[in-house]
Protein backbone atom coordinates (compact mmCIF):
# COMPACT_ATOMS: atom_id res chain seq x y z
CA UNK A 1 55.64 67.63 36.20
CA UNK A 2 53.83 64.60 34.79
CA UNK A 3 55.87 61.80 33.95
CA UNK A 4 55.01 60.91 30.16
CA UNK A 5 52.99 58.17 29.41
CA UNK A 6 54.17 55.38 27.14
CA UNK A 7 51.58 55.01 24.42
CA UNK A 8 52.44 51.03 23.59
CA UNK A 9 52.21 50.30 27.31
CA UNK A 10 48.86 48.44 27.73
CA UNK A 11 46.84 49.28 31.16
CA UNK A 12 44.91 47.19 33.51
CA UNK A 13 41.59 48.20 31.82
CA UNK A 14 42.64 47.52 28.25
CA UNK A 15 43.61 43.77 29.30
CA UNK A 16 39.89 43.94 30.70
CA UNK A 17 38.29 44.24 27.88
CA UNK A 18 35.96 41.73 27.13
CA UNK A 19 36.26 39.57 23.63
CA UNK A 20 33.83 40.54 21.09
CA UNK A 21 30.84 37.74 20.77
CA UNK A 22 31.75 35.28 17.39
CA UNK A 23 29.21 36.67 14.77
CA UNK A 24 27.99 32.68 14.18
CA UNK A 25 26.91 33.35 17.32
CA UNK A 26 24.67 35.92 17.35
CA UNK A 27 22.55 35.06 14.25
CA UNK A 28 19.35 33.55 14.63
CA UNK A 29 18.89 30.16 13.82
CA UNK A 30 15.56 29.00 12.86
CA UNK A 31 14.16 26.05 14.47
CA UNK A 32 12.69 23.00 12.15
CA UNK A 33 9.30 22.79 11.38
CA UNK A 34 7.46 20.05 12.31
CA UNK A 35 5.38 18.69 9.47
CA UNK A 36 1.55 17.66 9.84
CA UNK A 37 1.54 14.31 8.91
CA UNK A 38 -2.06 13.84 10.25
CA UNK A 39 -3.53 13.28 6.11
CA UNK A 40 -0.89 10.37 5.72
CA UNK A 41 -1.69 8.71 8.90
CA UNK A 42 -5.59 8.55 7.72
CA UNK A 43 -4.66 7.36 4.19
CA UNK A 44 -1.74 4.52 5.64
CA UNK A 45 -5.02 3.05 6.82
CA UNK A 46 -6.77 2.57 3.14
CA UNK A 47 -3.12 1.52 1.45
CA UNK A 48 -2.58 -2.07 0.75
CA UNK A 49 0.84 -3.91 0.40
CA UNK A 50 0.50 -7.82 -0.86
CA UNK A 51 3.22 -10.30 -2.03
CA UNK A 52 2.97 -12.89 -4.51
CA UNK A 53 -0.18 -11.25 -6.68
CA UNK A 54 -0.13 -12.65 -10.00
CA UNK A 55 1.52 -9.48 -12.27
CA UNK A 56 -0.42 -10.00 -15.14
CA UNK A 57 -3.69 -9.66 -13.10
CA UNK A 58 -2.44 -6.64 -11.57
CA UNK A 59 -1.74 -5.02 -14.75
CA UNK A 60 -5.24 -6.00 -15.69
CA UNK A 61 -6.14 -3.97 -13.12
CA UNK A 62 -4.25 -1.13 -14.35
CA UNK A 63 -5.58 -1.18 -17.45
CA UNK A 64 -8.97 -0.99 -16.86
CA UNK A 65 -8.28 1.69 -13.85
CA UNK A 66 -7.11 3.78 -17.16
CA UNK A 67 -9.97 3.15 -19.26
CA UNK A 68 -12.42 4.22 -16.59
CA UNK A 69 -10.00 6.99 -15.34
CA UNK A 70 -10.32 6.14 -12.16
CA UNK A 71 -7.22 5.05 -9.82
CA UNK A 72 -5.97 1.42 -9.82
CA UNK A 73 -6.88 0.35 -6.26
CA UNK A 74 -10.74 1.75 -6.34
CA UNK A 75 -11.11 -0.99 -9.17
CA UNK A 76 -9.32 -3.46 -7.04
CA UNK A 77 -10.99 -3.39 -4.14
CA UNK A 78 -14.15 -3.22 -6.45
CA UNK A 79 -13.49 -6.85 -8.26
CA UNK A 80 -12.04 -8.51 -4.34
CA UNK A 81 -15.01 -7.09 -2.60
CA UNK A 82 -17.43 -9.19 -5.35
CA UNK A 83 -14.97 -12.42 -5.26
CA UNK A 84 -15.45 -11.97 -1.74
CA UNK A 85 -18.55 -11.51 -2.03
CA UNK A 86 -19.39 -14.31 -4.22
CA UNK A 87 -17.20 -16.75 -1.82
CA UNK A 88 -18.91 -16.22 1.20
CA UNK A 89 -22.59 -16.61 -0.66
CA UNK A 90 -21.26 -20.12 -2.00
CA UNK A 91 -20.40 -19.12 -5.71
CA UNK A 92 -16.99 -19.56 -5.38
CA UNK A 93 -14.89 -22.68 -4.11
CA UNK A 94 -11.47 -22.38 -2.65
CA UNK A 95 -9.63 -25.40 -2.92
CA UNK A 96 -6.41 -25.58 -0.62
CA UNK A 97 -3.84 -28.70 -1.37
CA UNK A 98 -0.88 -29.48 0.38
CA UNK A 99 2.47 -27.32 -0.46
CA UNK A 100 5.71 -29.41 -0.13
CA UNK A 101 7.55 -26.46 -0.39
CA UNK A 102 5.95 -24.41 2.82
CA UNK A 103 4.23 -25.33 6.13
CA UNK A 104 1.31 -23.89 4.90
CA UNK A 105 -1.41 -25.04 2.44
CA UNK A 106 -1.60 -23.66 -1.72
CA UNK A 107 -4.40 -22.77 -3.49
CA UNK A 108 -2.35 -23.08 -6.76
CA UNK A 109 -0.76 -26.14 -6.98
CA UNK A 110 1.56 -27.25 -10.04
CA UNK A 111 -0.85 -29.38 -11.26
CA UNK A 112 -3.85 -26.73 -11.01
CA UNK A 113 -7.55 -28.20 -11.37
CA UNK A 114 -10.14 -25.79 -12.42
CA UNK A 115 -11.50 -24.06 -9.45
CA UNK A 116 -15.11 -24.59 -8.87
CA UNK A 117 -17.42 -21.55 -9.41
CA UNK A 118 -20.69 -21.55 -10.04
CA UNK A 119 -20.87 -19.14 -13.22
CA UNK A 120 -22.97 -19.73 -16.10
CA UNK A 121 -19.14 -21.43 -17.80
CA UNK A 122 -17.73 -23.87 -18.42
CA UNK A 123 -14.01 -23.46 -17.25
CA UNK A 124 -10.86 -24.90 -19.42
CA UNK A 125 -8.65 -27.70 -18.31
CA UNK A 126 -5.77 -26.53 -17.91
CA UNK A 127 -2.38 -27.85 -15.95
CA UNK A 128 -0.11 -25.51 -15.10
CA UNK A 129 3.81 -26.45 -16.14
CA UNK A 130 4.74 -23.68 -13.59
CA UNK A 131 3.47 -22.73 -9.97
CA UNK A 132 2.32 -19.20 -9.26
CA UNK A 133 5.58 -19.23 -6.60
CA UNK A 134 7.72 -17.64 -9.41
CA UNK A 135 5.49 -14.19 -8.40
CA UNK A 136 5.92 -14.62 -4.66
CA UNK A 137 9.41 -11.99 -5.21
CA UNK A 138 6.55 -9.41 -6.89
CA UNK A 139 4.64 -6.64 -4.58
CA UNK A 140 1.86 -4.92 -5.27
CA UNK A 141 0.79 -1.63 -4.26
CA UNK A 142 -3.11 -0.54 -4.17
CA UNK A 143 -4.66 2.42 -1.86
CA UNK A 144 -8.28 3.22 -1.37
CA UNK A 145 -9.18 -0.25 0.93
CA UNK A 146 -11.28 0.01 3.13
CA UNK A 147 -9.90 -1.32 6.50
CA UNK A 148 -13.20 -3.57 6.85
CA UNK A 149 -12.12 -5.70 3.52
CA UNK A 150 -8.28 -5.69 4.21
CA UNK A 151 -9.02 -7.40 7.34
CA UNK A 152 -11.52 -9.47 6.25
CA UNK A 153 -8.64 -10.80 2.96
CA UNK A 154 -6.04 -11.05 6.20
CA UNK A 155 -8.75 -13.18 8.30
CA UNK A 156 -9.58 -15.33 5.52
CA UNK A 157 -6.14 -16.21 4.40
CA UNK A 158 -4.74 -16.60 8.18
CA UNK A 159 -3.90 -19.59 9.74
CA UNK A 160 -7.69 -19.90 11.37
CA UNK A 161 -9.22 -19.62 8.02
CA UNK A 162 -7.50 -21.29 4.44
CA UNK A 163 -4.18 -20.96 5.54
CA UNK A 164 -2.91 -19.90 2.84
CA UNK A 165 -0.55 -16.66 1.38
CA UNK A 166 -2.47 -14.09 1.16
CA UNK A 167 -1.24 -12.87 -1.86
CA UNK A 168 -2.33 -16.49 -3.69
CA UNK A 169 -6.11 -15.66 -2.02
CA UNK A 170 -6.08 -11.93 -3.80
CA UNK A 171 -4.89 -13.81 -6.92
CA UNK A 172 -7.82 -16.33 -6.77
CA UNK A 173 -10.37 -13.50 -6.26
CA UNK A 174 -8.82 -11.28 -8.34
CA UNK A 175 -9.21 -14.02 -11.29
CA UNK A 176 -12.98 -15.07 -10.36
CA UNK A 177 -13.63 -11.75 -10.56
CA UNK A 178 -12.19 -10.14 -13.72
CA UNK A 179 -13.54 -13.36 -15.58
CA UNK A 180 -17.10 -12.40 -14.36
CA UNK A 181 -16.20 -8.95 -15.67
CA UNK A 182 -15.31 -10.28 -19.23
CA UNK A 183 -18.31 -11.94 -19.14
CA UNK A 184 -20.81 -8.64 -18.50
CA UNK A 185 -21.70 -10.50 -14.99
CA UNK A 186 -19.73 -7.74 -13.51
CA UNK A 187 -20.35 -4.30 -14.53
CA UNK A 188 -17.97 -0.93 -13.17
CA UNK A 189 -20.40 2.29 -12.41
CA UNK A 190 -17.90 4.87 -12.09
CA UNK A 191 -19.77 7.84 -10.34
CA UNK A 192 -17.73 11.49 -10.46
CA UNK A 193 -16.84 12.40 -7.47
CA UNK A 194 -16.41 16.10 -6.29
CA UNK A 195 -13.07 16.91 -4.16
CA UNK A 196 -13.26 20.08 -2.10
CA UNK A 197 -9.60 21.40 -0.37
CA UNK A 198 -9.68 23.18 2.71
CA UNK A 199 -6.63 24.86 3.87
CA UNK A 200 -5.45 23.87 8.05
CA UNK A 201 -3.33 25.59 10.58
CA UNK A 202 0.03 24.35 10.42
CA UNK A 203 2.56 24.35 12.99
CA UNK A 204 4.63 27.92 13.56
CA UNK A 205 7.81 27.83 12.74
């Protein structure tokens, strides 16, 4: 006769058995998608950064960006490319004086002489009680630059050419410019221009 089994008594095969995978475990975890940053790498190019612009000129800026409807750097690298312009053809003078304050030279000094342009004018006397170095903490922000004028702005305010900050040289060019523009010497075209969007294969997830 069979000797009876105990039922509580555990056997060699039930200590075998295997634990159950954690369910954490088993579900699928997506991997991250890697983003196409390929647009923002071409448009870092046309994006300008500059310290020290005079604020009131850059809200000049703004405001006429909004009259035209048209964004606020395309009308800023319109009036720099002209003052550019007109300083390499001999119209406009940039004076550099000595800063005490920095190693490097000023074209604003605190006693500010009229800078010489030759525009159909006759500029106002003015002396300045404060230097434009209480805007040096203030940045300004413009996109659509083409790289060929931010590195011509850079060359000319480097070491080899005024020596000078660069955001006093914007300032300077900024002013000759939107003076000529008060004065119907300069005159914005706006032309409509006609975006098409395309879609692009993206990375699988």
């Amino acid at each position: 006769m069979n000797k009876r089994q105990d039922p509580f008594q555990r056997t060699n095969d039930e200590n075998n058995i295997p634990t159950p995978p954690d369910i954490y475990d088993a579900l699928r975890v997506a991997e991250p998608r890697k983003r196409n940053r390929r647009w923002e790498k071409e448009h870092n190019s046309r994006k300008v950064v500059y310290r020290g612009v005079d604020p009131k000129l850059a809200l000049r800026v703004k405001k006429i960006a909004g009259e035209f409807e048209v964004p606020a750097g395309e009308v800023a690298r319109f009036l720099l490319e002209y003052g550019m312009r007109a300083y390499n053809e001999g119209n406009l003078d940039l004076i550099t004086y000595p800063n005490p304050n920095r190693m490097r030279f000023t074209l604003f000094p605190v006693d500010e002489p009229p800078q010489r342009a030759n525009l159909p004018y006759k500029p106002r006397k003015t002396r300045r009680k404060k230097s434009i170095g209480a805007s040096w903490k203030v940045i300004t922000t413009w996109r659509n630059f083409s790289p060929e004028l931010k590195g011509e702005i850079s060359d000319l305010a480097s070491e080899a050419g005024l020596d000078v900050p660069v955001g006093e040289l914007v300032t300077a060019l900024l002013r000759f410019s939107l003076t000529a523009y008060e004065l119907g010497l300069l005159v914005f075209q706006p032309v409509k221009v006609v975006t098409v969007q395309q879609l692009e294969i993206g990375d699988e997830a």
